[in-house]
C-alpha atoms as a PDB file:
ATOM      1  CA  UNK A   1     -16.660  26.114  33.487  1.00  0.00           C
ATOM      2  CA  UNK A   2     -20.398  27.390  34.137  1.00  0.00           C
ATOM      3  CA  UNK A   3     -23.169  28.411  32.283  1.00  0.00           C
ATOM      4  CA  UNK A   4     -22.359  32.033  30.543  1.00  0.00           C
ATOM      5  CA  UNK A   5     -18.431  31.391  30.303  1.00  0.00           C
ATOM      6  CA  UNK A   6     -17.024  32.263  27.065  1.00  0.00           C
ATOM      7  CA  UNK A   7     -15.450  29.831  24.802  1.00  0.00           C
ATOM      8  CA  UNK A   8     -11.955  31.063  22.749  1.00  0.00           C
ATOM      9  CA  UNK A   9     -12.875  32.322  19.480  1.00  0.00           C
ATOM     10  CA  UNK A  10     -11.658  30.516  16.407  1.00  0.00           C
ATOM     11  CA  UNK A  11     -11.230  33.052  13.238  1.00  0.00           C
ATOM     12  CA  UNK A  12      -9.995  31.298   9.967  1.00  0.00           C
ATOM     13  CA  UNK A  13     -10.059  32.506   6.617  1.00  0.00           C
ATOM     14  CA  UNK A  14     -10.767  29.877   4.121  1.00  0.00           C
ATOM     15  CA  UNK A  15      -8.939  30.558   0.797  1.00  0.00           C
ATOM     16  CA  UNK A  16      -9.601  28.163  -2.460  1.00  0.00           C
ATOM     17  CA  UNK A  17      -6.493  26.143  -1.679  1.00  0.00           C
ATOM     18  CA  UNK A  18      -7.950  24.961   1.909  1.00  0.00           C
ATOM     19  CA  UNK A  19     -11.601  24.522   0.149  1.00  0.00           C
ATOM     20  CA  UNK A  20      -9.769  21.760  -2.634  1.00  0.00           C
ATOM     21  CA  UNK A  21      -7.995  20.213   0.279  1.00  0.00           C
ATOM     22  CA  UNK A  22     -11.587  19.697   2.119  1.00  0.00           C
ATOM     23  CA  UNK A  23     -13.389  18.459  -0.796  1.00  0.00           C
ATOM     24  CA  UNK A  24     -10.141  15.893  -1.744  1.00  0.00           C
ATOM     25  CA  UNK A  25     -10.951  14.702   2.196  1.00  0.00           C
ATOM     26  CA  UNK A  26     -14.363  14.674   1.930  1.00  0.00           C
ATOM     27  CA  UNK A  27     -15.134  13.372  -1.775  1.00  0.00           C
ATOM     28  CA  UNK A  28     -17.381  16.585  -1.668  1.00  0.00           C
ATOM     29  CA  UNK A  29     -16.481  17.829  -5.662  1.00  0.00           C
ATOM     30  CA  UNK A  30     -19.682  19.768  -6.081  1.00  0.00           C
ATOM     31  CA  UNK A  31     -18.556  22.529  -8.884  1.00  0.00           C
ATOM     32  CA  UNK A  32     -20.301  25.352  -6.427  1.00  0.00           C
ATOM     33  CA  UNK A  33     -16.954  24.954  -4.571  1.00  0.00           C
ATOM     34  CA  UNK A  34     -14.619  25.685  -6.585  1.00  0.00           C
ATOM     35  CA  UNK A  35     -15.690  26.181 -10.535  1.00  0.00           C
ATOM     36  CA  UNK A  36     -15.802  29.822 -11.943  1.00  0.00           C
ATOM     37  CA  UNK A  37     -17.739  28.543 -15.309  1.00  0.00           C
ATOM     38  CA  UNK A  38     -20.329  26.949 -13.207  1.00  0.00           C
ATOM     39  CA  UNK A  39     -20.273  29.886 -10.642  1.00  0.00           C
ATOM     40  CA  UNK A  40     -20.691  32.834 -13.219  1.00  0.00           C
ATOM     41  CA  UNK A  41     -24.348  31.253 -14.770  1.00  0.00           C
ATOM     42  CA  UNK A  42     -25.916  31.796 -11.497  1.00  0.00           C
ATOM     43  CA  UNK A  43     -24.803  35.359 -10.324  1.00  0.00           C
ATOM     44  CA  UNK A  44     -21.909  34.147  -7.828  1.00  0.00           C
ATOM     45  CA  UNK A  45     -18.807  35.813  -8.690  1.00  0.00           C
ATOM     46  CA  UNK A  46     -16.751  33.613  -5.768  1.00  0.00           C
ATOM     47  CA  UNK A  47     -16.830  29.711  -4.978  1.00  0.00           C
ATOM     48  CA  UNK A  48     -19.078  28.948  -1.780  1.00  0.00           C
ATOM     49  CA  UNK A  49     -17.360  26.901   1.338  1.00  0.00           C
ATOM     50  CA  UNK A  50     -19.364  23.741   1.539  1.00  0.00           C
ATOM     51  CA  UNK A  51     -21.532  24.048   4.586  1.00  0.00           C
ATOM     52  CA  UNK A  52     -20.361  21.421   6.320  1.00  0.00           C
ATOM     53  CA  UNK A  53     -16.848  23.182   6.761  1.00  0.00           C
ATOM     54  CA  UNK A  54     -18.558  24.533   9.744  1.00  0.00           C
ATOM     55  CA  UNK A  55     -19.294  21.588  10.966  1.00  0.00           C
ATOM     56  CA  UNK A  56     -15.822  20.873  11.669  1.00  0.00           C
ATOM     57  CA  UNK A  57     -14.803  24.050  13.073  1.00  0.00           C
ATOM     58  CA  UNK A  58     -17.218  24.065  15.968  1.00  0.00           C
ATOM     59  CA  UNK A  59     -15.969  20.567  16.479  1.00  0.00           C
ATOM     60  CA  UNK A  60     -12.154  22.291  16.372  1.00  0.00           C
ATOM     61  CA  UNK A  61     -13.306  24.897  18.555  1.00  0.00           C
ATOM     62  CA  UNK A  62     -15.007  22.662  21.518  1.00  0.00           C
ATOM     63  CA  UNK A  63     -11.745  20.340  21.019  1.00  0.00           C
ATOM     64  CA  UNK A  64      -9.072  22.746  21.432  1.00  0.00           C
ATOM     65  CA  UNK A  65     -10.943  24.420  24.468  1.00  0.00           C
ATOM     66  CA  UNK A  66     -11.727  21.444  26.625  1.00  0.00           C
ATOM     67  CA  UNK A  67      -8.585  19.145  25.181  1.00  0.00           C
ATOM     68  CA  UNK A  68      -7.464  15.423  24.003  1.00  0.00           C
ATOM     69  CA  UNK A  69      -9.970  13.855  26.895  1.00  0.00           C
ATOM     70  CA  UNK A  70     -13.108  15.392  26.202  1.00  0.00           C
ATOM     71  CA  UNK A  71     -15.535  13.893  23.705  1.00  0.00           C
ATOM     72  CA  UNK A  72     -17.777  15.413  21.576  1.00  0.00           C
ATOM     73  CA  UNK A  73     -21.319  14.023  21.579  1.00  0.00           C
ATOM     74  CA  UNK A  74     -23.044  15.817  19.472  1.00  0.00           C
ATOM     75  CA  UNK A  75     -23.476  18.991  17.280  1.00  0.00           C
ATOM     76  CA  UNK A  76     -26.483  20.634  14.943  1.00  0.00           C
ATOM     77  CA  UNK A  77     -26.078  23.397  13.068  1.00  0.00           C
ATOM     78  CA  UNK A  78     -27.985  25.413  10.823  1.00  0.00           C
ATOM     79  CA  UNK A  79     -26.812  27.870   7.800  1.00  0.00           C
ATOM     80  CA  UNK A  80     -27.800  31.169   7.277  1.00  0.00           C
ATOM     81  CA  UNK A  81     -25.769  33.351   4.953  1.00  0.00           C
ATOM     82  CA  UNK A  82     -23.667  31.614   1.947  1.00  0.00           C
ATOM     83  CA  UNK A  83     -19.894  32.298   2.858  1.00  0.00           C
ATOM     84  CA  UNK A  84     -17.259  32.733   0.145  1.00  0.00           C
ATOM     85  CA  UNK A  85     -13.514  31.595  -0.563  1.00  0.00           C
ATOM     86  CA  UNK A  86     -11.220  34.511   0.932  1.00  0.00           C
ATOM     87  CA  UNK A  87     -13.689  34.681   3.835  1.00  0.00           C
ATOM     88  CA  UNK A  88     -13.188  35.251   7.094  1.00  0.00           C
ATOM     89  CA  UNK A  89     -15.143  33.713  10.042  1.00  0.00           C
ATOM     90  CA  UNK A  90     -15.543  33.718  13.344  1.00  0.00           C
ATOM     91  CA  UNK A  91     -17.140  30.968  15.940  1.00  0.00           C
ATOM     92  CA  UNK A  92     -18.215  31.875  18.868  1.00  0.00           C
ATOM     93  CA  UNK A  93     -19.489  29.741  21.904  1.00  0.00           C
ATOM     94  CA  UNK A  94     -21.709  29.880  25.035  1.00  0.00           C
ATOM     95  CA  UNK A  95     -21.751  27.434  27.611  1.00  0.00           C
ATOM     96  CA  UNK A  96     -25.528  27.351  28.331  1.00  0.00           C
ATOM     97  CA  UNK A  97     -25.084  24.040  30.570  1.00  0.00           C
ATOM     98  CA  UNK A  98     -23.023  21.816  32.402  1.00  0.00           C
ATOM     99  CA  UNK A  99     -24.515  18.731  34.189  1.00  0.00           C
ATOM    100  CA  UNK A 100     -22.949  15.592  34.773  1.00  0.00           C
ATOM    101  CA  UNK A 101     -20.209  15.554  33.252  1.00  0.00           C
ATOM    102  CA  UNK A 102     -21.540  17.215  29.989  1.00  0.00           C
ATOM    103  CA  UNK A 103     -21.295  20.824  28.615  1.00  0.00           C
ATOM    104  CA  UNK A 104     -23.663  22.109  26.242  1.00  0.00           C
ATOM    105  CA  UNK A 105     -22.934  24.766  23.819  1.00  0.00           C
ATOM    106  CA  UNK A 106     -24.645  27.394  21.970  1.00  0.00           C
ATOM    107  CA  UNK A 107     -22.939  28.675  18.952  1.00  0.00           C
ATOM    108  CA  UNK A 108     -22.527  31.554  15.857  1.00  0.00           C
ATOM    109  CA  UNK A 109     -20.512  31.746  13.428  1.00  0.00           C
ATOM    110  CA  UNK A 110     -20.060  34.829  11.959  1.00  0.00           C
ATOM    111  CA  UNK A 111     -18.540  36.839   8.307  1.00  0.00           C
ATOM    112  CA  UNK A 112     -15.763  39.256  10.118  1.00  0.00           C
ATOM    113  CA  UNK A 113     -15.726  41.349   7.165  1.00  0.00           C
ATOM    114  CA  UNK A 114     -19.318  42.178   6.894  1.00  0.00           C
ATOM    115  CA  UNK A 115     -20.788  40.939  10.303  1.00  0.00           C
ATOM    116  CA  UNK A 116     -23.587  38.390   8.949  1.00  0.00           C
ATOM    117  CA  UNK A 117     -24.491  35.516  10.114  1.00  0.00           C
ATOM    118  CA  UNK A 118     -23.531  32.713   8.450  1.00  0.00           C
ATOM    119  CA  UNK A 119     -24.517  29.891  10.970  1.00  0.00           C
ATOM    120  CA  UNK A 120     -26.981  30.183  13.903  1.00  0.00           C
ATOM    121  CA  UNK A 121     -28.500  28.697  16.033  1.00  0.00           C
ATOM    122  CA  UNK A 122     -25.717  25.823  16.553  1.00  0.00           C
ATOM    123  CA  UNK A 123     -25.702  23.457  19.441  1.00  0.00           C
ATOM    124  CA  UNK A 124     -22.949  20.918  20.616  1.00  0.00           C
ATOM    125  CA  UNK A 125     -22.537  18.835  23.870  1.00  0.00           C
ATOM    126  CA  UNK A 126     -19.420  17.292  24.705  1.00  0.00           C
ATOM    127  CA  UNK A 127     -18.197  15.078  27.489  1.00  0.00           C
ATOM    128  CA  UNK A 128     -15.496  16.227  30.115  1.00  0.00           C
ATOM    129  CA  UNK A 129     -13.777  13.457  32.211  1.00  0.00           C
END
């Protein structure tokens, strides 16, 4: 691992069923996720994924690249591009650092249908044994 390695994409497509089972998790009910009568009024003809969906799959994706041991110390994020259910993404992940013992990150996600951005710049560090 050096800076400029590639991390394994993560693509998931995040249907209405996985966006419920997030917000039952989270306690996140905010109607923009998943209410067509609230949706309609203000031009959106899909519910959004709550933002901090991402969160949690840059954490996935540093996880399942460096494994069980590593620790993730921190991650910022910031949105770009509402994304809707039946959406794919994609992360993607630079190492831009690794020094003592920690690797730091750079990150994207992006829309695969359509190509925009929906998060960038993101920035995680995580702790390898």
């Amino acid at each position: 691992m050096r800076p400029g390695f590639e991390l394994p994409r993560l693509e998931r497509r995040i249907e209405l069923p996985d966006m419920v089972a997030y917000a039952g998790a989270t306690w996140d009910w905010h109607r923009l996720h998943y209410d067509p009568a609230y949706l309609a009024p203000r031009g959106l003809d899909r519910p959004v994924v709550d933002g901090q969906v991402f969160g949690a799959l840059l954490a996935e994706q540093v996880q399942d690249w460096l494994g069980p041991a590593a620790r993730l110390r921190s991650l910022s994020f910031r949105f770009k591009n509402l994304v809707f259910a039946g959406e794919t993404v994609r992360c993607v992940g630079t190492v831009s650092a690794v020094e003592d013992g920690i690797v730091t990150v750079v990150h994207r996600i992006d829309v695969v249908d359509d190509g925009r951005v929906a998060v960038a710049p993101a920035t995680s560090t995580a702790r390898v044994p």
